[in-house]
PDB file of N, CA and C in Angstrom:
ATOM      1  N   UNK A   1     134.812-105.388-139.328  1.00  0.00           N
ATOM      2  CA  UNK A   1     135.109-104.117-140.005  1.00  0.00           C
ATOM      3  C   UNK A   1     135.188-102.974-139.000  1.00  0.00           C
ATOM      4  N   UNK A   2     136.409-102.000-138.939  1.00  0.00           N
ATOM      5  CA  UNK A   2     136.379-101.193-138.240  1.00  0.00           C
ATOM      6  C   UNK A   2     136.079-100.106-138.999  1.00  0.00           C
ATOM      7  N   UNK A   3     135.096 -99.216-138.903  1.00  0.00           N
ATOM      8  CA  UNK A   3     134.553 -97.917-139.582  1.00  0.00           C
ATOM      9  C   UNK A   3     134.281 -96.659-138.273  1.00  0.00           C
ATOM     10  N   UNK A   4     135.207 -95.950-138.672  1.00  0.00           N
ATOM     11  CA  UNK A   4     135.201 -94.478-138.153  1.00  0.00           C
ATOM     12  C   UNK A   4     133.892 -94.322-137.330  1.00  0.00           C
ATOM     13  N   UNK A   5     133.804 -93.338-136.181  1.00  0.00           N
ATOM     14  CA  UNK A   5     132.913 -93.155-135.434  1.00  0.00           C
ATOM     15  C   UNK A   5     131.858 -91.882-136.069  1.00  0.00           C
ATOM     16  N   UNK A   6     132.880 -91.459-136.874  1.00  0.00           N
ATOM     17  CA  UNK A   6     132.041 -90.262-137.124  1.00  0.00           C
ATOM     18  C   UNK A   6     130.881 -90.592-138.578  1.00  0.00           C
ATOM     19  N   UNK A   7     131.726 -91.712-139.877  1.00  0.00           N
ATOM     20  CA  UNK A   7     130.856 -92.554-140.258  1.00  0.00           C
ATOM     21  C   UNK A   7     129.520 -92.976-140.401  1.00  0.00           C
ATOM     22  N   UNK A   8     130.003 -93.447-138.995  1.00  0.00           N
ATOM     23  CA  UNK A   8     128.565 -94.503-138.475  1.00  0.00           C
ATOM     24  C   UNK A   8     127.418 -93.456-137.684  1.00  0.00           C
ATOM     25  N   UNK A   9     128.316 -92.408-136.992  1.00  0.00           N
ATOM     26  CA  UNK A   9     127.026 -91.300-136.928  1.00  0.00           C
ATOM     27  C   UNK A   9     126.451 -90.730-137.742  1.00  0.00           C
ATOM     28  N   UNK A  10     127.168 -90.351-139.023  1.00  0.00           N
ATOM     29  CA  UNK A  10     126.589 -89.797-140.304  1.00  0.00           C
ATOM     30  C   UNK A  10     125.166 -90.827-140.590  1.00  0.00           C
ATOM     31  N   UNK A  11     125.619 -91.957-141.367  1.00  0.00           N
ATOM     32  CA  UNK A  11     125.040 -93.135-141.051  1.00  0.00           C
ATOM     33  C   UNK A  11     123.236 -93.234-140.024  1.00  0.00           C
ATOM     34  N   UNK A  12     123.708 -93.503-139.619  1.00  0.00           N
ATOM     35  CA  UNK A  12     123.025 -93.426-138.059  1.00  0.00           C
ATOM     36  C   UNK A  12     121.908 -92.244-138.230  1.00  0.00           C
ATOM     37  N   UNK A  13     122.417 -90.800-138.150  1.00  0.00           N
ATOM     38  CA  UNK A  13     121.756 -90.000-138.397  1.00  0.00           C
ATOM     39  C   UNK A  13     120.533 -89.547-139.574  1.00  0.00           C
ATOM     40  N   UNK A  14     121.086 -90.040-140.797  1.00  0.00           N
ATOM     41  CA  UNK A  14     120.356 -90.612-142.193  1.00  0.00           C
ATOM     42  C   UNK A  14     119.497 -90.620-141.725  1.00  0.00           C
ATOM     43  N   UNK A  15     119.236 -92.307-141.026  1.00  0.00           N
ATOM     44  CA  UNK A  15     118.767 -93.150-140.989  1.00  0.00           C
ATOM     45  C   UNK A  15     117.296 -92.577-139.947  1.00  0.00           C
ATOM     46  N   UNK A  16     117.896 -92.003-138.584  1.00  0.00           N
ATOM     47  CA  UNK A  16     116.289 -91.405-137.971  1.00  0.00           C
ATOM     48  C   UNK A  16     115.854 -90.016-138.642  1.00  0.00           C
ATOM     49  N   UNK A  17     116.867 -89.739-139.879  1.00  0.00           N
ATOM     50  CA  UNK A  17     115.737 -88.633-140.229  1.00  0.00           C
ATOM     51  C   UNK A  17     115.148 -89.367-141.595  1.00  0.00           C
ATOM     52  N   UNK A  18     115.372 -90.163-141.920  1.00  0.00           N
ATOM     53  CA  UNK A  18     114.474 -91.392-142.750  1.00  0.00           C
ATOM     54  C   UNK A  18     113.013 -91.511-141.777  1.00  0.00           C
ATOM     55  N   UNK A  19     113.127 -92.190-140.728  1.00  0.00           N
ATOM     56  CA  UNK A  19     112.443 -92.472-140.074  1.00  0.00           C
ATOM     57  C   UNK A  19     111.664 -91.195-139.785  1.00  0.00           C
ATOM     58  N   UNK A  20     111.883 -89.986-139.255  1.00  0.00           N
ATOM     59  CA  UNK A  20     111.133 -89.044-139.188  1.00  0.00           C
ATOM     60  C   UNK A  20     110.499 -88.342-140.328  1.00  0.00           C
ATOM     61  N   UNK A  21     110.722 -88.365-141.386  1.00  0.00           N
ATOM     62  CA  UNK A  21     110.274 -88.099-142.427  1.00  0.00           C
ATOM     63  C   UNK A  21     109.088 -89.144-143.038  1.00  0.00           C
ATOM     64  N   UNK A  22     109.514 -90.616-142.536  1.00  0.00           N
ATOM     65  CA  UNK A  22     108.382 -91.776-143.131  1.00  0.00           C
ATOM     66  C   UNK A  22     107.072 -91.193-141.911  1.00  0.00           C
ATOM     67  N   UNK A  23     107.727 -91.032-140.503  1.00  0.00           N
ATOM     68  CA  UNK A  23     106.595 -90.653-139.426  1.00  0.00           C
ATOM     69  C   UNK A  23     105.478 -89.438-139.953  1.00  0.00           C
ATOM     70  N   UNK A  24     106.343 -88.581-140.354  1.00  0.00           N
ATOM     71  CA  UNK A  24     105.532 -87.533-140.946  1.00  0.00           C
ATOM     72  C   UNK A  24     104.521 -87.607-142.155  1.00  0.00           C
ATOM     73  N   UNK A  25     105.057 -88.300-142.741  1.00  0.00           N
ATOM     74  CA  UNK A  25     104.305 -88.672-144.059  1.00  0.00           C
ATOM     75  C   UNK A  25     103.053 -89.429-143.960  1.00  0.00           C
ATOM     76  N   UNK A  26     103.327 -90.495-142.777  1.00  0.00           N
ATOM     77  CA  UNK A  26     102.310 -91.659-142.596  1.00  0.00           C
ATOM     78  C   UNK A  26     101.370 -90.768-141.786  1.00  0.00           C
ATOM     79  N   UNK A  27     100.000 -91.555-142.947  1.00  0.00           N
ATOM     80  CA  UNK A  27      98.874 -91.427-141.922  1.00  0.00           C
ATOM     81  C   UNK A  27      98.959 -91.395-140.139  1.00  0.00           C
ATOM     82  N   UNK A  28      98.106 -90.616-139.444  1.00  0.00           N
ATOM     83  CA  UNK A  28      98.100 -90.624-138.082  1.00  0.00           C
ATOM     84  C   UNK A  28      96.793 -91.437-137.519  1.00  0.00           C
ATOM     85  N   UNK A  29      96.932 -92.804-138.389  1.00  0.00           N
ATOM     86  CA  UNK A  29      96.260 -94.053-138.295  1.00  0.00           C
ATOM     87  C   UNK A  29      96.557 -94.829-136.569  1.00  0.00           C
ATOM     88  N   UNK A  30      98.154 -94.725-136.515  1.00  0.00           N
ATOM     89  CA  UNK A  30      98.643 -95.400-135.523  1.00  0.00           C
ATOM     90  C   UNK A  30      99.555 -94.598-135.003  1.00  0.00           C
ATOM     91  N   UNK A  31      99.014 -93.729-134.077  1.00  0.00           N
ATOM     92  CA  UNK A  31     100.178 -93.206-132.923  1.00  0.00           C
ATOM     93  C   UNK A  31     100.939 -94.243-131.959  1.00  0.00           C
ATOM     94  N   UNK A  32     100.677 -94.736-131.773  1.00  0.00           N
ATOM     95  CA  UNK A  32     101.303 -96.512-131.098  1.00  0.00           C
ATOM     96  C   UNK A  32     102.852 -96.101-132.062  1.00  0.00           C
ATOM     97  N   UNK A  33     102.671 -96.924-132.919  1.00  0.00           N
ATOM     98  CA  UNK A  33     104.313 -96.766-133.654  1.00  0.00           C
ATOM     99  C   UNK A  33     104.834 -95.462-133.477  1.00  0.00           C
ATOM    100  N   UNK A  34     104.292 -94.424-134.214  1.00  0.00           N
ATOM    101  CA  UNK A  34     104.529 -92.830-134.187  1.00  0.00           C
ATOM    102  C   UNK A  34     106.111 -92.772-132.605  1.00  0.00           C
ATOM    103  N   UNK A  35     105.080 -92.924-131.667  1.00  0.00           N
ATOM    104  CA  UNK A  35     105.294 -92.570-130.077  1.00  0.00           C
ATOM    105  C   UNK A  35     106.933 -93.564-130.072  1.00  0.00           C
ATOM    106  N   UNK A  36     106.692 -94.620-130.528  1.00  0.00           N
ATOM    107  CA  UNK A  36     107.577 -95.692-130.005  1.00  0.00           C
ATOM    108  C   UNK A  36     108.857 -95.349-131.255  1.00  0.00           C
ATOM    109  N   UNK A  37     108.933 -94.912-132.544  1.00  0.00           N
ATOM    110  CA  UNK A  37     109.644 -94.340-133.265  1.00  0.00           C
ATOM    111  C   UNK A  37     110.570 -93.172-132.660  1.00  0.00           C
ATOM    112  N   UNK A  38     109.678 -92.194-132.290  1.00  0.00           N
ATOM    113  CA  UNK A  38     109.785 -91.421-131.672  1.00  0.00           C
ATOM    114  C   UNK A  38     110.694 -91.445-129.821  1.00  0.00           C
ATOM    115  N   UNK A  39     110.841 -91.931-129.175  1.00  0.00           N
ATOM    116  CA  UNK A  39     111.242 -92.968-128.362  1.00  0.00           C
ATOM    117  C   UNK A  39     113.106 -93.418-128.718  1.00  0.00           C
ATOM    118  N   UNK A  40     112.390 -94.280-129.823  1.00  0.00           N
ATOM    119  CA  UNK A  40     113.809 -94.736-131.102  1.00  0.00           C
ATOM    120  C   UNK A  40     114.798 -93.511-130.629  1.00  0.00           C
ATOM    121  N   UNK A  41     114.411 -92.457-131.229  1.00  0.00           N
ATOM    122  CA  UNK A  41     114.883 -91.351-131.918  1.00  0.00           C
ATOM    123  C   UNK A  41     115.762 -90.648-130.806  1.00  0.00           C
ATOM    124  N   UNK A  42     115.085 -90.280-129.876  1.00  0.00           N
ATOM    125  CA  UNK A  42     115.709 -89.671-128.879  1.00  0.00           C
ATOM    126  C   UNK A  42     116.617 -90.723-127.840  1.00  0.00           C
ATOM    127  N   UNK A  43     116.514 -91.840-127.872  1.00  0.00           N
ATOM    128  CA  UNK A  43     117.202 -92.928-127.183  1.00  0.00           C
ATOM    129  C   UNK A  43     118.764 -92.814-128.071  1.00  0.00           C
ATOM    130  N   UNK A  44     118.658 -92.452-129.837  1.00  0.00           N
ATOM    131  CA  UNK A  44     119.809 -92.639-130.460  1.00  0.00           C
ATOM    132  C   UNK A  44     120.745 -91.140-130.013  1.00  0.00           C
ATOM    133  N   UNK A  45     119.695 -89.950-130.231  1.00  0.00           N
ATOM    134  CA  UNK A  45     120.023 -88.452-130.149  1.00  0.00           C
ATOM    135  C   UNK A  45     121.048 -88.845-128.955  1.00  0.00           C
ATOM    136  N   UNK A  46     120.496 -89.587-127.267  1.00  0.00           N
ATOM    137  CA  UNK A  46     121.044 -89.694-126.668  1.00  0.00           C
ATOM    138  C   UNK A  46     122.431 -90.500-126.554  1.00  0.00           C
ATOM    139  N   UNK A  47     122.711 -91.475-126.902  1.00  0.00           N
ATOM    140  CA  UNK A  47     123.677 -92.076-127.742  1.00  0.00           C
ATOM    141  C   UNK A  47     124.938 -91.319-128.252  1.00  0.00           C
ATOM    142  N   UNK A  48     124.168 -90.456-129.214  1.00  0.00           N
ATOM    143  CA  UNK A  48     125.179 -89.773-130.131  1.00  0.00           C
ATOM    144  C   UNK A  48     125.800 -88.909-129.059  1.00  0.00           C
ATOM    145  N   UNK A  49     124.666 -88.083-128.696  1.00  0.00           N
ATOM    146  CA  UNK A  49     125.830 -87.257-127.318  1.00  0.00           C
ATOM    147  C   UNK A  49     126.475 -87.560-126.552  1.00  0.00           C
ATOM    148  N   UNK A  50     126.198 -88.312-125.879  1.00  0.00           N
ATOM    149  CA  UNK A  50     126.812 -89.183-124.982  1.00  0.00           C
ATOM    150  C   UNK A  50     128.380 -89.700-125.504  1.00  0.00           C
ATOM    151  N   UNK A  51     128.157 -90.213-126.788  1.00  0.00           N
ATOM    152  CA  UNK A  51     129.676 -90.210-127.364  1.00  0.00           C
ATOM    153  C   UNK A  51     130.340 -88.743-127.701  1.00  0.00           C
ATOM    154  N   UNK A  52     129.467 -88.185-128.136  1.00  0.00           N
ATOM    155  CA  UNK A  52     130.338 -86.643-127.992  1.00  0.00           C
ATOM    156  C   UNK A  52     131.229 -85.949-126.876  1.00  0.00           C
ATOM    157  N   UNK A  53     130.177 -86.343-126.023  1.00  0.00           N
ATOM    158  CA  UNK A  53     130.762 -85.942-124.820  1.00  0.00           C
ATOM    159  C   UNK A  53     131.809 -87.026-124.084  1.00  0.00           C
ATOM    160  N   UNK A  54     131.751 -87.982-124.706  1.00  0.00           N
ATOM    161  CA  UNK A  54     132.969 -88.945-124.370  1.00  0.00           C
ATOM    162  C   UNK A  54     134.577 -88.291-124.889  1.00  0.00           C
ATOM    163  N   UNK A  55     134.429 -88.518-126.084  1.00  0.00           N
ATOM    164  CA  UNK A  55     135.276 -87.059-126.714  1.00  0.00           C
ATOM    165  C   UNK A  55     135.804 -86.204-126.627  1.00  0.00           C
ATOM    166  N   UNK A  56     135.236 -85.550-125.933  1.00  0.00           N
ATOM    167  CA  UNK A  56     135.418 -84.195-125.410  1.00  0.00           C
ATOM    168  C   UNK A  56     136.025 -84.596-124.179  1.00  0.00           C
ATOM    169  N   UNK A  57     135.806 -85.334-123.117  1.00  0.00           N
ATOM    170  CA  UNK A  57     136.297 -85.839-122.016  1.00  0.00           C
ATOM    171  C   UNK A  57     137.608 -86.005-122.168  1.00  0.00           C
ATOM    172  N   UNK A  58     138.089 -86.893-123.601  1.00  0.00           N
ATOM    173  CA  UNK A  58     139.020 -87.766-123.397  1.00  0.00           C
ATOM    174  C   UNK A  58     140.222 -86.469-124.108  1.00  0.00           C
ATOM    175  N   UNK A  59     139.561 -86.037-125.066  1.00  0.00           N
ATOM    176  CA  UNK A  59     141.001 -84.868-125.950  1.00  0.00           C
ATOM    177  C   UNK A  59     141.182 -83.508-124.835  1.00  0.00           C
TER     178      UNK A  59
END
């Protein structure tokens, strides 16, 4: 399946503010996950820009 880039960032994006919102909510039982979620998050942030700026390169 080929699905649009912008899509799958929409998508994508949902999805770690799902995750940041479950982080927030959850007890601060286990910073272990918290940290490594967190991690997640900015590894994707980086991602996403990185294609932005691909983008921008190429138009």
């Amino acid at each position: 399946l080929i699905i649009p880039t912008l899509t799958l960032t929409r998508i994508f994006m949902k999805k770690i503010l799902n995750q940041t919102h479950q982080t927030l909510t959850t007890v601060k039982s286990t910073p272990q996950i918290g940290l490594e979620k967190k991690l997640i998050q900015k590894k994707a942030i980086r991602v996403i820009h990185g294609k932005k700026r691909l983008k921008l390169k190429t138009v």
